[in-house]
C-alpha atoms as a PDB file:
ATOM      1  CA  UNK A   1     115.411  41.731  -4.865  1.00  0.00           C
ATOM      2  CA  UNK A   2     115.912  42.544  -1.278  1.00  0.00           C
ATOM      3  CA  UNK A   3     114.523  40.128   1.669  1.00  0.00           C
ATOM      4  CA  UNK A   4     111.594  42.632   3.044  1.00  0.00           C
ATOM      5  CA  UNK A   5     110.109  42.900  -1.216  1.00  0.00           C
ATOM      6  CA  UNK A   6     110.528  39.104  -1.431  1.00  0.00           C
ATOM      7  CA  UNK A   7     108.647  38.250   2.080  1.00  0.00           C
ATOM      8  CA  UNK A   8     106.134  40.556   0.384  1.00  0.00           C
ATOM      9  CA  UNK A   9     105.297  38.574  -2.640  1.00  0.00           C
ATOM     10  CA  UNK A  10     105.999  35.295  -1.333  1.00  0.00           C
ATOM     11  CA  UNK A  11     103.186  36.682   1.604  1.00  0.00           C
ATOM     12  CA  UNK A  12     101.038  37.625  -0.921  1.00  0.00           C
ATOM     13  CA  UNK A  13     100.893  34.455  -2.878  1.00  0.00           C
ATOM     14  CA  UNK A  14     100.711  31.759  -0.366  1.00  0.00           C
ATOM     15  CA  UNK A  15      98.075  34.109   1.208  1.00  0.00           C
ATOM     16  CA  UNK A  16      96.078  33.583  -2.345  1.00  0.00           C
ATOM     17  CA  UNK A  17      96.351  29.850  -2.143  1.00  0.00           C
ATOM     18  CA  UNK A  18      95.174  29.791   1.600  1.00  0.00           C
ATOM     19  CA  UNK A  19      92.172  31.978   0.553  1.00  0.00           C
ATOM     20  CA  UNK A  20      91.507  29.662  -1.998  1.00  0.00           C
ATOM     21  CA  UNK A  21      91.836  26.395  -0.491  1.00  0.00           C
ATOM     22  CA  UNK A  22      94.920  25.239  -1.822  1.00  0.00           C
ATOM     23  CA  UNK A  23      96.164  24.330   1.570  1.00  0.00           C
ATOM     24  CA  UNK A  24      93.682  23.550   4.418  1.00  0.00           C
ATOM     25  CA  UNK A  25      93.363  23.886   7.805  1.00  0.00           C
ATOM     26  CA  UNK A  26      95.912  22.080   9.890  1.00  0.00           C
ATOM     27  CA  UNK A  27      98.154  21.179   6.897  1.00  0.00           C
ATOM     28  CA  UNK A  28     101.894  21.849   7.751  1.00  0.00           C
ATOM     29  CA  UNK A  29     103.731  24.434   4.892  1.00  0.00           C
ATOM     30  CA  UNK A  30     106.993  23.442   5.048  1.00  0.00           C
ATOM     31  CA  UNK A  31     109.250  26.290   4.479  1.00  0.00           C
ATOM     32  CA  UNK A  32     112.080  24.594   2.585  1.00  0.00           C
ATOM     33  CA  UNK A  33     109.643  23.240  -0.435  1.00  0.00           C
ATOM     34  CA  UNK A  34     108.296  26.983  -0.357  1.00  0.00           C
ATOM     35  CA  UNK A  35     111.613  28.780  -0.258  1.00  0.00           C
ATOM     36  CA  UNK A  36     112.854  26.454  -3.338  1.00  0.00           C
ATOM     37  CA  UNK A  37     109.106  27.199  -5.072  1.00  0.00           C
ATOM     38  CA  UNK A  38     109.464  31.030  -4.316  1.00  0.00           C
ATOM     39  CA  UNK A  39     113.299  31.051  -5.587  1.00  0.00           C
ATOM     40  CA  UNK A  40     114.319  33.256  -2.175  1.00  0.00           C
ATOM     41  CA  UNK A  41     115.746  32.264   0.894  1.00  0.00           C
ATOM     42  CA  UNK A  42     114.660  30.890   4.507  1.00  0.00           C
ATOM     43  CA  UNK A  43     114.813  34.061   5.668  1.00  0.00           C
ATOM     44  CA  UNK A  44     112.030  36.272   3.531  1.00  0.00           C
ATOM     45  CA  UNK A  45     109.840  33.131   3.577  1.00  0.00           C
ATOM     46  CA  UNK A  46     110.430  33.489   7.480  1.00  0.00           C
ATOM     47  CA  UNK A  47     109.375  36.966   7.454  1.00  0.00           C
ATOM     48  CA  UNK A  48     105.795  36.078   4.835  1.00  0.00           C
ATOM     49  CA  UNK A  49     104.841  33.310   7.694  1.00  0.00           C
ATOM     50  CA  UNK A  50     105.719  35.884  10.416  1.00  0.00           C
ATOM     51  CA  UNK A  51     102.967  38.060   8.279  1.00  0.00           C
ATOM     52  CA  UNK A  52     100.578  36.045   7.682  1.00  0.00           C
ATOM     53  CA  UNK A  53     100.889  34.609  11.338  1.00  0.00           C
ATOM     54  CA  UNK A  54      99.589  38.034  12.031  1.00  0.00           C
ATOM     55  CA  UNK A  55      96.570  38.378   9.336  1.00  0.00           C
ATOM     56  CA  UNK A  56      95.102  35.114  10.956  1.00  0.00           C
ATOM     57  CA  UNK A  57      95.865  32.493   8.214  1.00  0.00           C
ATOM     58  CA  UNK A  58      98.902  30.598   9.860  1.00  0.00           C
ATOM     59  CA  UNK A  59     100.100  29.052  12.593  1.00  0.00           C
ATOM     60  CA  UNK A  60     103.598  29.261  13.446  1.00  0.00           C
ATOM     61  CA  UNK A  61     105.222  27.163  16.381  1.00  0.00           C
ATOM     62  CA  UNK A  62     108.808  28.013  17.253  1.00  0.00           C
ATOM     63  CA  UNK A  63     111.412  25.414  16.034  1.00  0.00           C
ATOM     64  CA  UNK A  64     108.259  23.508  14.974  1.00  0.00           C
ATOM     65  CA  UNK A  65     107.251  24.412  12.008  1.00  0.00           C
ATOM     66  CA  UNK A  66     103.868  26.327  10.494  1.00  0.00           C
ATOM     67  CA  UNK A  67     100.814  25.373   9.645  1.00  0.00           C
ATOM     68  CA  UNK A  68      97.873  26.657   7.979  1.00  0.00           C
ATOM     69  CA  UNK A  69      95.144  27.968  10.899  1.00  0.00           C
ATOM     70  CA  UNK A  70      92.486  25.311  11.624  1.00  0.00           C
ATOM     71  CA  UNK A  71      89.614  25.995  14.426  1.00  0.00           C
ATOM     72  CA  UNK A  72      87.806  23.839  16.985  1.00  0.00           C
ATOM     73  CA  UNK A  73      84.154  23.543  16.877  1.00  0.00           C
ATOM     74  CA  UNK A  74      84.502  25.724  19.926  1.00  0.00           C
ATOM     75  CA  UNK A  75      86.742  27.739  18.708  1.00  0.00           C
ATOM     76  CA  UNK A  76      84.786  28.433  15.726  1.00  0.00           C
ATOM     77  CA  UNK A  77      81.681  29.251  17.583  1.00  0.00           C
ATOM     78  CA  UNK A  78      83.367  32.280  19.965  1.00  0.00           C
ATOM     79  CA  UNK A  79      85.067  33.302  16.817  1.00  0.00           C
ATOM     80  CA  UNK A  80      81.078  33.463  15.202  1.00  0.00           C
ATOM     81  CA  UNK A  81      79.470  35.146  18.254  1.00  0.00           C
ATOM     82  CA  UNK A  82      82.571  37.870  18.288  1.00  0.00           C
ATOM     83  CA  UNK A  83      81.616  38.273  14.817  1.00  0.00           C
ATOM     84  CA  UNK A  84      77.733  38.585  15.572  1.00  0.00           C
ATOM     85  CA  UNK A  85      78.346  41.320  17.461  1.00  0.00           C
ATOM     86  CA  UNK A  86      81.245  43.059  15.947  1.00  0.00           C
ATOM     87  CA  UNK A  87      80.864  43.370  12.688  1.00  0.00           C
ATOM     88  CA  UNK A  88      77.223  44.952  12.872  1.00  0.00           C
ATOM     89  CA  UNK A  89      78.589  47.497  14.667  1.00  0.00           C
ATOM     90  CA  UNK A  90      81.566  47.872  12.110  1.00  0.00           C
ATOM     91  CA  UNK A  91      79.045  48.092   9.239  1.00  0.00           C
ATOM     92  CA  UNK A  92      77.192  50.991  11.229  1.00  0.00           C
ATOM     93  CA  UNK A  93      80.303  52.865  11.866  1.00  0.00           C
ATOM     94  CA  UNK A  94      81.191  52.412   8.272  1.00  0.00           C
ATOM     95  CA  UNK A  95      78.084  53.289   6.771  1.00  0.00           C
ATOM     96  CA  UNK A  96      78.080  57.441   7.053  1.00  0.00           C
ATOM     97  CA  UNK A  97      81.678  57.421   4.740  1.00  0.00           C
ATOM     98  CA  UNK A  98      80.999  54.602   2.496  1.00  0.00           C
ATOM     99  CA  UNK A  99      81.118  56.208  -0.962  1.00  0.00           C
ATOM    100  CA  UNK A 100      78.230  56.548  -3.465  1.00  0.00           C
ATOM    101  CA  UNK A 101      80.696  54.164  -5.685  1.00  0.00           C
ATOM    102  CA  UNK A 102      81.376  51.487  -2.995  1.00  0.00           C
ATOM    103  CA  UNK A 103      77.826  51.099  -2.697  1.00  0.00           C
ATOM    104  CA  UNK A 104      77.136  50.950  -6.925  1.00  0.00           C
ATOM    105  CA  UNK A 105      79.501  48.299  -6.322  1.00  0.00           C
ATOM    106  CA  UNK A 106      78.295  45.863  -3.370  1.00  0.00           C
ATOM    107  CA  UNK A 107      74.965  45.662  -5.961  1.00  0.00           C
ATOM    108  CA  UNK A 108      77.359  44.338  -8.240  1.00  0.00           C
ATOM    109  CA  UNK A 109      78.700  41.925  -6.384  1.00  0.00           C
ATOM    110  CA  UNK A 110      75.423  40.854  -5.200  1.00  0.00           C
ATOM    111  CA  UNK A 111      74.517  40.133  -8.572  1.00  0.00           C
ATOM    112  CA  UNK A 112      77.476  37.930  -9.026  1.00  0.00           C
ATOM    113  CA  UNK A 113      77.488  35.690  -6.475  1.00  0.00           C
ATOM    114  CA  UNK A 114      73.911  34.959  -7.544  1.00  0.00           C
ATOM    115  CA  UNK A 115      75.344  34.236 -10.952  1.00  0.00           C
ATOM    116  CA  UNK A 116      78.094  32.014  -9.769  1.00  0.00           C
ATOM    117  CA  UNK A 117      75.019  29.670  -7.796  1.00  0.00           C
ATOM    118  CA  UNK A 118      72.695  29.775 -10.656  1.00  0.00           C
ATOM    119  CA  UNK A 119      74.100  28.412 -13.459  1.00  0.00           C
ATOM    120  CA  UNK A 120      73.755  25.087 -15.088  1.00  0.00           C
ATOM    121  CA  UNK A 121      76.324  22.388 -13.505  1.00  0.00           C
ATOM    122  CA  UNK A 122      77.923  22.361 -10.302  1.00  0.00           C
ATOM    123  CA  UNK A 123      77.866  26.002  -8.355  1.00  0.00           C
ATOM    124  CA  UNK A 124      81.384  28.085  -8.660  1.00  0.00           C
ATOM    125  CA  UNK A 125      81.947  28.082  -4.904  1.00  0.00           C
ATOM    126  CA  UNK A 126      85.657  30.236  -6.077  1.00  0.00           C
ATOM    127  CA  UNK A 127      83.755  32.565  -7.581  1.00  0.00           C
ATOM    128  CA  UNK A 128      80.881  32.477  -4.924  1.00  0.00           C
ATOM    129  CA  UNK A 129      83.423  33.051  -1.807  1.00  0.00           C
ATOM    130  CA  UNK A 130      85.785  35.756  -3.850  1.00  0.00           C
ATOM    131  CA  UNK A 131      82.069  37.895  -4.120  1.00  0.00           C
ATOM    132  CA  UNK A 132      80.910  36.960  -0.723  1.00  0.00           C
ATOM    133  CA  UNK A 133      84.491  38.182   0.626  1.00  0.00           C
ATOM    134  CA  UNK A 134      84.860  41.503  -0.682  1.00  0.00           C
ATOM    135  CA  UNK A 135      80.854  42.237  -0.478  1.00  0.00           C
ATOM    136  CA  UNK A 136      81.719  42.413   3.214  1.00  0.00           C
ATOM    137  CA  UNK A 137      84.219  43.702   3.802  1.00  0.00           C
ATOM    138  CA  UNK A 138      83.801  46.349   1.089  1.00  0.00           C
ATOM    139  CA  UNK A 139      81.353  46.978   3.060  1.00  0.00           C
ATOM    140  CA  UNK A 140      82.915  48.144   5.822  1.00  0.00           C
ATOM    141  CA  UNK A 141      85.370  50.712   4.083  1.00  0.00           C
ATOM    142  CA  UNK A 142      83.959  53.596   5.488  1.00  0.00           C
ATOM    143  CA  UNK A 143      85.364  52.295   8.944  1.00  0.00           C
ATOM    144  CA  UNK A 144      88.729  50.598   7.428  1.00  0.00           C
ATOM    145  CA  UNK A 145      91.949  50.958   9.233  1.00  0.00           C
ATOM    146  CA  UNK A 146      90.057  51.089  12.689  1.00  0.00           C
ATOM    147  CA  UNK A 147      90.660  48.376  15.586  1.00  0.00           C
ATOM    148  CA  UNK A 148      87.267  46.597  15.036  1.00  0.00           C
ATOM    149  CA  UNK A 149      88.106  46.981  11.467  1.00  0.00           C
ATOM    150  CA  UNK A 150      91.560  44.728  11.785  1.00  0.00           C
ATOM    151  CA  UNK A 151      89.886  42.388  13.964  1.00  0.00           C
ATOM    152  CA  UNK A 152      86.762  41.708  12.099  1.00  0.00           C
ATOM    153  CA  UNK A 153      89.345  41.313   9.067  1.00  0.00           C
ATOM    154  CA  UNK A 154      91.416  38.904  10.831  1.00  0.00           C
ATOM    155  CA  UNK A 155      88.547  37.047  11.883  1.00  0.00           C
ATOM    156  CA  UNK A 156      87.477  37.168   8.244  1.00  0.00           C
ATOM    157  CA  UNK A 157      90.819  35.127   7.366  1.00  0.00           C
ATOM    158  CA  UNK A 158      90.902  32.329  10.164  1.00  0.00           C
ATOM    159  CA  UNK A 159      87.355  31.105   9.090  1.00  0.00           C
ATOM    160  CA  UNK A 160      87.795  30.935   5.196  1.00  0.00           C
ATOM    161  CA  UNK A 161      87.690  27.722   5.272  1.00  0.00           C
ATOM    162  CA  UNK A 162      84.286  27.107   6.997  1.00  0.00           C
ATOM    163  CA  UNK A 163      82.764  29.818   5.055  1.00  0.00           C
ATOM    164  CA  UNK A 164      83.722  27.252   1.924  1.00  0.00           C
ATOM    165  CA  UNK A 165      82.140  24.617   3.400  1.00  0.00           C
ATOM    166  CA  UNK A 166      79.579  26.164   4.214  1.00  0.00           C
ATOM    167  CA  UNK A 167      78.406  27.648   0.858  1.00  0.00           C
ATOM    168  CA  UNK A 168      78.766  23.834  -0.157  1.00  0.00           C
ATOM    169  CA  UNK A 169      76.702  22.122   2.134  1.00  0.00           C
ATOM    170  CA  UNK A 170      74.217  24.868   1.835  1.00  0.00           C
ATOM    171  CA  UNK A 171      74.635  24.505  -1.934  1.00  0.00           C
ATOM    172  CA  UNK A 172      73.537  21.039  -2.139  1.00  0.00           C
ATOM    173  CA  UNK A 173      70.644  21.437  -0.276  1.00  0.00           C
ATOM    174  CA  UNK A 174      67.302  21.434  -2.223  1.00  0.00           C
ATOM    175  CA  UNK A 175      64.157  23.532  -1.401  1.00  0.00           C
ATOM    176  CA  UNK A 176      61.820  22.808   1.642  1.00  0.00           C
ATOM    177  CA  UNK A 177      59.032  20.619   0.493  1.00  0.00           C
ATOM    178  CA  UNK A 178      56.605  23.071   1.883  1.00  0.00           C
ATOM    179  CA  UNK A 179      58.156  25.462  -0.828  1.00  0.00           C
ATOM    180  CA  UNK A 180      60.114  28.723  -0.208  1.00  0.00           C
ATOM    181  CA  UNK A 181      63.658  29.438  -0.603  1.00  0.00           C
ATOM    182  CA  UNK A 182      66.849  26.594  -0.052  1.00  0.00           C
ATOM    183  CA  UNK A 183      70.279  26.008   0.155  1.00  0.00           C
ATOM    184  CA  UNK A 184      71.707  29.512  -0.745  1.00  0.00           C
ATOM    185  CA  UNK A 185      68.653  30.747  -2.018  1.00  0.00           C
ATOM    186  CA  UNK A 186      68.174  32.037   1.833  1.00  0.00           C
ATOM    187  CA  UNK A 187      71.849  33.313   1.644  1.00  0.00           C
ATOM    188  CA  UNK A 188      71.153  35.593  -1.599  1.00  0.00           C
ATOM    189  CA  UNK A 189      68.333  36.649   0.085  1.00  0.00           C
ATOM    190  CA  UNK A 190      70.165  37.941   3.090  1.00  0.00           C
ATOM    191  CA  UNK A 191      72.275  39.741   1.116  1.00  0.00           C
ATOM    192  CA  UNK A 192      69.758  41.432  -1.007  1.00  0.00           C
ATOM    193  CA  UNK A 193      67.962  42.581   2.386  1.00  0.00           C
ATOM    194  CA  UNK A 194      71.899  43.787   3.202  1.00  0.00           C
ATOM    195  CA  UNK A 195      72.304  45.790   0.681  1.00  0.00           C
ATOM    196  CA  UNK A 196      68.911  47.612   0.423  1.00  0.00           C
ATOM    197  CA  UNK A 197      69.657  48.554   4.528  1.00  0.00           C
ATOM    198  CA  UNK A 198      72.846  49.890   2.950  1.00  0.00           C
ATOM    199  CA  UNK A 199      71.519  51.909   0.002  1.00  0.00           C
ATOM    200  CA  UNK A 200      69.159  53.090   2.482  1.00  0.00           C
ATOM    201  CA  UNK A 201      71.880  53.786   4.959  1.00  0.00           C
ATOM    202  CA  UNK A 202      69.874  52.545   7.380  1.00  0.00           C
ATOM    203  CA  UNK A 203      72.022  50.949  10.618  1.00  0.00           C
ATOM    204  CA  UNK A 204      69.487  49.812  12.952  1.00  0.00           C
ATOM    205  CA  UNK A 205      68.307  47.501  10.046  1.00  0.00           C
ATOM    206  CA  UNK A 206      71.473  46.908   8.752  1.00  0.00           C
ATOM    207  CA  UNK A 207      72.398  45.176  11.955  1.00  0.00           C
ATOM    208  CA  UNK A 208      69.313  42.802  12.634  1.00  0.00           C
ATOM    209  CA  UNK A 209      70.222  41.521   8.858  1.00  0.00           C
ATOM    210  CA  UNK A 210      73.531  40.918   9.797  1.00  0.00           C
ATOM    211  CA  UNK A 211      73.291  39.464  13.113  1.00  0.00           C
ATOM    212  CA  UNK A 212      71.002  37.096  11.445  1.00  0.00           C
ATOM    213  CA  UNK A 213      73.251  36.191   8.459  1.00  0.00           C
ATOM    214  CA  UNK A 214      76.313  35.290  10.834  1.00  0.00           C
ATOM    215  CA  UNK A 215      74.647  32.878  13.717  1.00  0.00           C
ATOM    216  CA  UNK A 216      72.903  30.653  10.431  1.00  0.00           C
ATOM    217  CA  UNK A 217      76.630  30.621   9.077  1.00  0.00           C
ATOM    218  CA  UNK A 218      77.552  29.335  12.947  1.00  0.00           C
ATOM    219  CA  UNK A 219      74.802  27.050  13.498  1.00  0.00           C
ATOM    220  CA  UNK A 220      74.638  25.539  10.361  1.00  0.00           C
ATOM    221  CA  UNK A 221      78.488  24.470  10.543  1.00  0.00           C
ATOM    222  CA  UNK A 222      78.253  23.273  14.416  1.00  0.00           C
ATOM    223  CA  UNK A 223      75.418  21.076  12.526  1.00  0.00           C
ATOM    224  CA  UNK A 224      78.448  19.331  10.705  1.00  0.00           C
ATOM    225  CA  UNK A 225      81.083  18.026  13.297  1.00  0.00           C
ATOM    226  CA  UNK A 226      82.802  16.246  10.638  1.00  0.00           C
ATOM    227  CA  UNK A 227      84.204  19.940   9.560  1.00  0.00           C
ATOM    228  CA  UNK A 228      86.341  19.548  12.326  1.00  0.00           C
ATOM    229  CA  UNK A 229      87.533  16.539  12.749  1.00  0.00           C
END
């Protein structure tokens, strides 16, 4: 297997356990224990950090080391209020070429991550987040490849993490005692509002939903210093 195939996969799966919180933020991936795991040499494994370096997900310092990308409260925030304003405008550039199919299937995938809260037992935030991801940025497709495209995805990537923690404080919370909706019951019903402004192909509504459902992501986690810490 040649070096530029093997920095490929070994990309590809350490970008699969980042995603899915096998490693978190801050924690140092030490490329000796993942050249032996990965069966290749320093060099591809070099190459997968240089990659994912660039997708947002880790943190390389020369003759350091890496580490997996971890955000200041501050840091978090800008990265939130680029969002607010980016990706509404990505989702109304996408909207006029995003396919008949595409849309069949964000109503899918708003069905699931309603199933993956709902069940008896303890919520499948994995299944939750793995929805929640590619309902979004699905939804963008009719824009993909673009500049705002690359940066909202990269974006995307850096705050995994927090979007995990954010589904599980907001998961554990019960329902206002003056009734209504709680804890993700509010986030299902963003994305139900989502999607109908998207069947509808409707981008000035589209946008208001969305600005909406990024700053109570951002406010709710600068609620919770102890993310950061």
């Amino acid at each position: 297997m040649s070096d530029a195939v093997a920095s490929q996969r070994i990309a590809a799966a350490l970008r699969e356990e980042i995603l899915g919180g096998r490693y978190r933020p801050g924690e140092r991936i030490r490329q000796e224990e993942l050249a032996a795991r990965s069966g290749a040499s320093r060099i591809p494994v070099r190459e997968a950090l240089r990659m994912l370096e660039a997708d947002g997900l880790v943190t390389v310092v020369a003759n350091s080391g890496a580490w997996v990308t971890r955000l200041t409260d501050k840091e978090l925030s800008e990265t939130y209020l680029v969002r607010e304003r980016l990706e509404p405008l990505l989702l109304a550039m996408s909207l006029p070429g995003l396919a008949a199919a595409a849309i069949a299937r964000l109503s899918e995938l708003t069905a699931a991550m309603e199933a993956a809260t709902s069940a008896a037992g303890q919520p499948d935030v994995d299944a939750f987040l793995r929805a929640d991801r590619e309902f979004h940025l699905s939804g963008y497709a009719g824009a993909a490849g673009g500049e705002a495209w690359r940066i909202v995805s990269r974006m995307w990537n850096t705050t995994q993490h927090y979007r995990r923690e954010f589904t599980m404080i907001a998961a554990g919370r019960a329902a206002p005692p003056g009734g209504g909706p709680g804890g993700l019951e509010v986030t299902h019903l963003e994305h139900r509002l989502l999607l109908d402004c998207i069947q509808r192909r409707d981008p000035d509504d589209a946008e208001r939903v969305l600005v909406t459902h990024i700053r109570r992501t951002r406010l709710e986690l600068l609620g919770h210093p102890e993310i950061f810490r």
